[in-house]
C-alpha atoms as a PDB file:
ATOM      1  CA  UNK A   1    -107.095 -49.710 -79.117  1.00  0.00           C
ATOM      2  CA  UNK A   2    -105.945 -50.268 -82.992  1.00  0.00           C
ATOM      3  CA  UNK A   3    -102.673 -52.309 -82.094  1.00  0.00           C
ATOM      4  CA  UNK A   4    -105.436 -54.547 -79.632  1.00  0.00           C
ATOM      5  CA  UNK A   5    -107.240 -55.384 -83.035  1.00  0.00           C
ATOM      6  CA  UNK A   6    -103.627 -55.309 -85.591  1.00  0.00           C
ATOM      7  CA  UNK A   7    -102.384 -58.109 -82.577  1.00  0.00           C
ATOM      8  CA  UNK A   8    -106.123 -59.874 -82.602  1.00  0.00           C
ATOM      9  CA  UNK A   9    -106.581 -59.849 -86.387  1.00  0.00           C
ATOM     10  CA  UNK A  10    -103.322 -59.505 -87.858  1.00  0.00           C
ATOM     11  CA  UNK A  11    -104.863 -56.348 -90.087  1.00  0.00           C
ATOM     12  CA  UNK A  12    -103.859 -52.670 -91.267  1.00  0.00           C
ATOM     13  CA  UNK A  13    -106.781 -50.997 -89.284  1.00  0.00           C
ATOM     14  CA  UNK A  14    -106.980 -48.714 -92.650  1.00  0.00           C
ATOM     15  CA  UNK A  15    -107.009 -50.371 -95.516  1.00  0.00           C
ATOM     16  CA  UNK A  16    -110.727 -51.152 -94.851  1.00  0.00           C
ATOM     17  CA  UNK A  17    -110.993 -54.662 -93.479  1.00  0.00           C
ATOM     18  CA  UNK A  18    -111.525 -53.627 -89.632  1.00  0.00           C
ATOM     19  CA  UNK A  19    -113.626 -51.339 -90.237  1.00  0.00           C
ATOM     20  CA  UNK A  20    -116.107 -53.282 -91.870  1.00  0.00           C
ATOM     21  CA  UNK A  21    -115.534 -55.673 -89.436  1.00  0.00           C
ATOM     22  CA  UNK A  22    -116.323 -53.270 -86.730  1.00  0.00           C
ATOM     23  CA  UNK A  23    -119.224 -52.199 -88.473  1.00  0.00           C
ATOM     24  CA  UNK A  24    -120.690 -55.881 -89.171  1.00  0.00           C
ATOM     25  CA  UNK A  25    -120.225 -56.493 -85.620  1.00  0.00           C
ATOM     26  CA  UNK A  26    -121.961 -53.148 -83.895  1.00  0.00           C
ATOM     27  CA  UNK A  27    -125.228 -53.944 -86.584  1.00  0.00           C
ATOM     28  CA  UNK A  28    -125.143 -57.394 -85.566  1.00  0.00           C
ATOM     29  CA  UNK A  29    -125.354 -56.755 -81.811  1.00  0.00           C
ATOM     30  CA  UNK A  30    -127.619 -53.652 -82.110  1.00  0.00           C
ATOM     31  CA  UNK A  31    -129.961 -55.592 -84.381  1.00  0.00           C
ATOM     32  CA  UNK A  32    -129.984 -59.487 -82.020  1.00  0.00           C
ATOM     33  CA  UNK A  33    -129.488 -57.190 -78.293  1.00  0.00           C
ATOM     34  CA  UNK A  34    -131.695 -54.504 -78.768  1.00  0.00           C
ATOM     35  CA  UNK A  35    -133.961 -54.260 -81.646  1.00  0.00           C
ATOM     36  CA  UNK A  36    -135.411 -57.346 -82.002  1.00  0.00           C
ATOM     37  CA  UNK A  37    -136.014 -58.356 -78.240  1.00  0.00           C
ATOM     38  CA  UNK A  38    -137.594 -54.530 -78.155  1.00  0.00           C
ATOM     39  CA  UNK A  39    -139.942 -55.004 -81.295  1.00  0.00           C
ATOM     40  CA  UNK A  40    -141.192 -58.586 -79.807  1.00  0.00           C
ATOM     41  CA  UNK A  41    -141.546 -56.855 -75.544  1.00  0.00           C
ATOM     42  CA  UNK A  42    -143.907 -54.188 -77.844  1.00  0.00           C
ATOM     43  CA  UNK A  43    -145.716 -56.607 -79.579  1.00  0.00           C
ATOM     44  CA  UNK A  44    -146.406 -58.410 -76.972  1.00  0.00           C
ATOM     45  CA  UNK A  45    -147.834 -55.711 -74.650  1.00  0.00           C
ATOM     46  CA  UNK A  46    -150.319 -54.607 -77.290  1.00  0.00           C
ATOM     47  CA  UNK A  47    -151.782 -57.826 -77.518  1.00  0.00           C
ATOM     48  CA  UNK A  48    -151.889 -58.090 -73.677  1.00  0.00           C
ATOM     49  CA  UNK A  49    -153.687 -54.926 -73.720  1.00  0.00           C
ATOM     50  CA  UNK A  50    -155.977 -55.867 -76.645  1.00  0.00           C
ATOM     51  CA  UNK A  51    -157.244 -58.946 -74.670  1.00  0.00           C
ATOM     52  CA  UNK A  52    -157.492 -56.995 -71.139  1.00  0.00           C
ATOM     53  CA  UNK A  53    -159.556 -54.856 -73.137  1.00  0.00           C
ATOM     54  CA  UNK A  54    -161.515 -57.313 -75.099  1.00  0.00           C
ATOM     55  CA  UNK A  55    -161.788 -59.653 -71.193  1.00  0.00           C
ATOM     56  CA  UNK A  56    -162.995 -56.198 -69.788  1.00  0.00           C
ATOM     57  CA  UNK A  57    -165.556 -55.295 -72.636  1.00  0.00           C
ATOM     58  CA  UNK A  58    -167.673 -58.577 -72.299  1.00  0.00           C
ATOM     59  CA  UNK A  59    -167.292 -58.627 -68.512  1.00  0.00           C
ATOM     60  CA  UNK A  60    -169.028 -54.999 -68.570  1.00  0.00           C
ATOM     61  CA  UNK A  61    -172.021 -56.496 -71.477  1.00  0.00           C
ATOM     62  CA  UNK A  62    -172.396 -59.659 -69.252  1.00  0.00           C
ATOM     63  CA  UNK A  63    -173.140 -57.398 -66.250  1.00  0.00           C
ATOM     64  CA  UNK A  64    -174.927 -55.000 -67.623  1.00  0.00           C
ATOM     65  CA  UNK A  65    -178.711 -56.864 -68.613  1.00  0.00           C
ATOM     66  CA  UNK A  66    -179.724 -60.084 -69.509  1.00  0.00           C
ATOM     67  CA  UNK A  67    -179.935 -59.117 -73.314  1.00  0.00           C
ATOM     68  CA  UNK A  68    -175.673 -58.335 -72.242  1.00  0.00           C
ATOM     69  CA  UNK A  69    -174.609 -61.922 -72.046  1.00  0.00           C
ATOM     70  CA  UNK A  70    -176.729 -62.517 -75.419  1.00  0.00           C
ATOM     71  CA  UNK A  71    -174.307 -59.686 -76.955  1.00  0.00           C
ATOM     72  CA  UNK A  72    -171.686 -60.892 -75.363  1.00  0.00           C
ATOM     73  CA  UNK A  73    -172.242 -64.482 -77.036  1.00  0.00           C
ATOM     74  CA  UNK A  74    -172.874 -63.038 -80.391  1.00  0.00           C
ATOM     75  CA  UNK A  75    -169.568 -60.833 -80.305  1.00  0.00           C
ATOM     76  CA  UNK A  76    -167.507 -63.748 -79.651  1.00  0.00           C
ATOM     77  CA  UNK A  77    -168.904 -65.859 -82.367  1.00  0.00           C
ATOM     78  CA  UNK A  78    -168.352 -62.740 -84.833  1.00  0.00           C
ATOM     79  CA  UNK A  79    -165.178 -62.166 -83.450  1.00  0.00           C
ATOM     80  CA  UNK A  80    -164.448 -66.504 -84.106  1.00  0.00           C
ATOM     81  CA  UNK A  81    -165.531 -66.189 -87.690  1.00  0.00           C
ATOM     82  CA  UNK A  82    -163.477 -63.435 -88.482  1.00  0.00           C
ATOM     83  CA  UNK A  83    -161.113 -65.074 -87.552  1.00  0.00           C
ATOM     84  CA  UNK A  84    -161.645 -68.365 -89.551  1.00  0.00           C
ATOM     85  CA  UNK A  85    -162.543 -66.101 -92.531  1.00  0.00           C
ATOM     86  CA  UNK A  86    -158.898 -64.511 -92.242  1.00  0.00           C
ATOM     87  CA  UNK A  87    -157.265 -67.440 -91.919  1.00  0.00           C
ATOM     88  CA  UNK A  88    -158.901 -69.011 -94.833  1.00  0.00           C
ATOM     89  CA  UNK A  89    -157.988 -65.777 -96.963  1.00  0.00           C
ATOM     90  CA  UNK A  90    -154.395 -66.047 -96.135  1.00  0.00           C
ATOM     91  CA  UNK A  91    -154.492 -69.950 -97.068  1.00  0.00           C
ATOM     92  CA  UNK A  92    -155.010 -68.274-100.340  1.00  0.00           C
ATOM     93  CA  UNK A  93    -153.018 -65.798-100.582  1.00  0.00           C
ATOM     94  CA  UNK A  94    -149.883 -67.928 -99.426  1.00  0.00           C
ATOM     95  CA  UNK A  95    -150.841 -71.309-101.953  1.00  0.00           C
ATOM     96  CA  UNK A  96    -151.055 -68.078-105.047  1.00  0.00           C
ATOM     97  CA  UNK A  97    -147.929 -66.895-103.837  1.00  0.00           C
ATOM     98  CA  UNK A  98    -146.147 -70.567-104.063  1.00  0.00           C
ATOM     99  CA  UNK A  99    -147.571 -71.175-107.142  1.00  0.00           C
ATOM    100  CA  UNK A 100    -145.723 -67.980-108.431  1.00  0.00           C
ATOM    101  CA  UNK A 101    -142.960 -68.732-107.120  1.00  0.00           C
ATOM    102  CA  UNK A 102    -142.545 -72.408-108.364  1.00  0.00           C
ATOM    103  CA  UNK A 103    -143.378 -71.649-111.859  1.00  0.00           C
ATOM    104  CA  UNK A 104    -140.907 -68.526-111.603  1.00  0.00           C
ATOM    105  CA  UNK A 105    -138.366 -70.901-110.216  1.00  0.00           C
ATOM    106  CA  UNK A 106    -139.260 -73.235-113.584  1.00  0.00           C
ATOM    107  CA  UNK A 107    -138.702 -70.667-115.936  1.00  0.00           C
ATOM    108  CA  UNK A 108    -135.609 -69.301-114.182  1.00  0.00           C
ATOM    109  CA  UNK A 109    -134.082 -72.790-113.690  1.00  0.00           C
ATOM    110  CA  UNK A 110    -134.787 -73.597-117.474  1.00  0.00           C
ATOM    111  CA  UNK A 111    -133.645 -70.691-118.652  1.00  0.00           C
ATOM    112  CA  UNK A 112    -130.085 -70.597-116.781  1.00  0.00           C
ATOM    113  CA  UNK A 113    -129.051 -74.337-116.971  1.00  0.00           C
ATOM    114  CA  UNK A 114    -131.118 -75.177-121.046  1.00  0.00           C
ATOM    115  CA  UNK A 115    -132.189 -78.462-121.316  1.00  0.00           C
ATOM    116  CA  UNK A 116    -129.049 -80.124-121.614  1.00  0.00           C
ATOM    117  CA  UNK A 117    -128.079 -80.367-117.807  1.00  0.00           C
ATOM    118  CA  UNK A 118    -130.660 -83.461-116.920  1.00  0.00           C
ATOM    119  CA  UNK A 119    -134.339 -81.766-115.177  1.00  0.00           C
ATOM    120  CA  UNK A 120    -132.987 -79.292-112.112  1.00  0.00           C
ATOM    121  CA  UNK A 121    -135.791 -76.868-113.268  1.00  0.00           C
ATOM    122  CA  UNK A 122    -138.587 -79.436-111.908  1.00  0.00           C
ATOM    123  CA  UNK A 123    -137.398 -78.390-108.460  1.00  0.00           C
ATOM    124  CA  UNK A 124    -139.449 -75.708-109.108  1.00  0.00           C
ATOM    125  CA  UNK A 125    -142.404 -78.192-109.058  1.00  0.00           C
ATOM    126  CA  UNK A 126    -142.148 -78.266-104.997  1.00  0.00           C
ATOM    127  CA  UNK A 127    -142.965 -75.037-104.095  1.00  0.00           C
ATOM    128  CA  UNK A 128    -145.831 -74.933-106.727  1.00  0.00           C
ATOM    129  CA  UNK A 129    -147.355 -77.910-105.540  1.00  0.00           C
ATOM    130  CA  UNK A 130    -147.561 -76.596-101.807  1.00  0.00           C
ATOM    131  CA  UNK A 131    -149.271 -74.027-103.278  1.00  0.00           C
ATOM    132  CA  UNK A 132    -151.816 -75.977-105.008  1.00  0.00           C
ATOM    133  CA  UNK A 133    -152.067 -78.014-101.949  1.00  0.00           C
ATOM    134  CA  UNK A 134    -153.398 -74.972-100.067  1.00  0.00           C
ATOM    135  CA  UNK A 135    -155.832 -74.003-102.177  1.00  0.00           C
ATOM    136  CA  UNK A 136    -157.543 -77.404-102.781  1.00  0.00           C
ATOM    137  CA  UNK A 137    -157.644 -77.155 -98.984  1.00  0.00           C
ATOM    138  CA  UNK A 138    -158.552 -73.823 -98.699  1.00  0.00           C
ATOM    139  CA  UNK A 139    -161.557 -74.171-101.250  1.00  0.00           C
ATOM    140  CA  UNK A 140    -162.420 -77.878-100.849  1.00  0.00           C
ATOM    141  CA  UNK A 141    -161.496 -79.271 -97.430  1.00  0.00           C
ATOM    142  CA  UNK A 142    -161.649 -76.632 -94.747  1.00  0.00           C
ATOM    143  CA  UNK A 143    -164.869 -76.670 -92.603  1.00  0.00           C
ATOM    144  CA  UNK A 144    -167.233 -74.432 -94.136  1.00  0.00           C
ATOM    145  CA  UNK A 145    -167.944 -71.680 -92.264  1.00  0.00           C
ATOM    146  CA  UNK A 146    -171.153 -70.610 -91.002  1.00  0.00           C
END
């Protein structure tokens, strides 16, 4: 098998180069062929599941009385601003963390290249201004919610 990959790669099989090759290779394949398809089939039964469950749940309060399909109403409007509420929350969360990040990327910029070397550091202006961009929509121009 070693003189297949000396005749394929031209390489000592020990001096380290193969083997690390070998190794990139197996991890590659194990983590594109198996893991990831296996982590996303998983996934995508739970949330199957969790709407069977959540489909099954409001068929049963629907049946059960006519004060059911009032629950049953209510629930899913809960469920809808929850929803909105979380989204809204991680609008926030995500423009605070670009706004870190494009004034870290000002400083760092700055700091490495001085001020001799033109204005590189105001790329750091673009991730910074998505950021402010999603709160001002986050806190000014989403629908309120009720």
């Amino acid at each position: 098998m070693t003189h297949l990959i000396i005749s394929q790669f031209g390489a000592d099989p020990f001096n380290g180069t193969v083997g690390m090759w070998l190794f990139l290779s197996i991890g590659a394949v194990a983590l594109f062929v198996v893991f990831i398809p296996t982590v996303t089939w998983i996934d995508s039964r739970r949330k199957e599941r969790e709407a069977f469950y959540r489909a099954d749940t409001l068929r049963r309060l629907t049946e059960s009385s006519g004060e059911g399909a009032k629950a049953a109403l209510d629930l899913l409007r809960e469920e809808s601003r929850l929803e909105r509420i979380k989204k809204r929350e991680g609008m926030k969360v995500g423009g605070l963390i670009n706004i870190a990040v494009g004034l870290s990327l000002v400083i760092f910029l700055r700091v490495m290249l001085g001020g001799g070397q033109g204005s590189p550091y105001l790329c750091g202006l673009i991730p910074g201004l998505i950021g402010v961009g999603m709160l001002v929509y986050a806190y000014y121009l989403a629908a309120p919610i009720e």
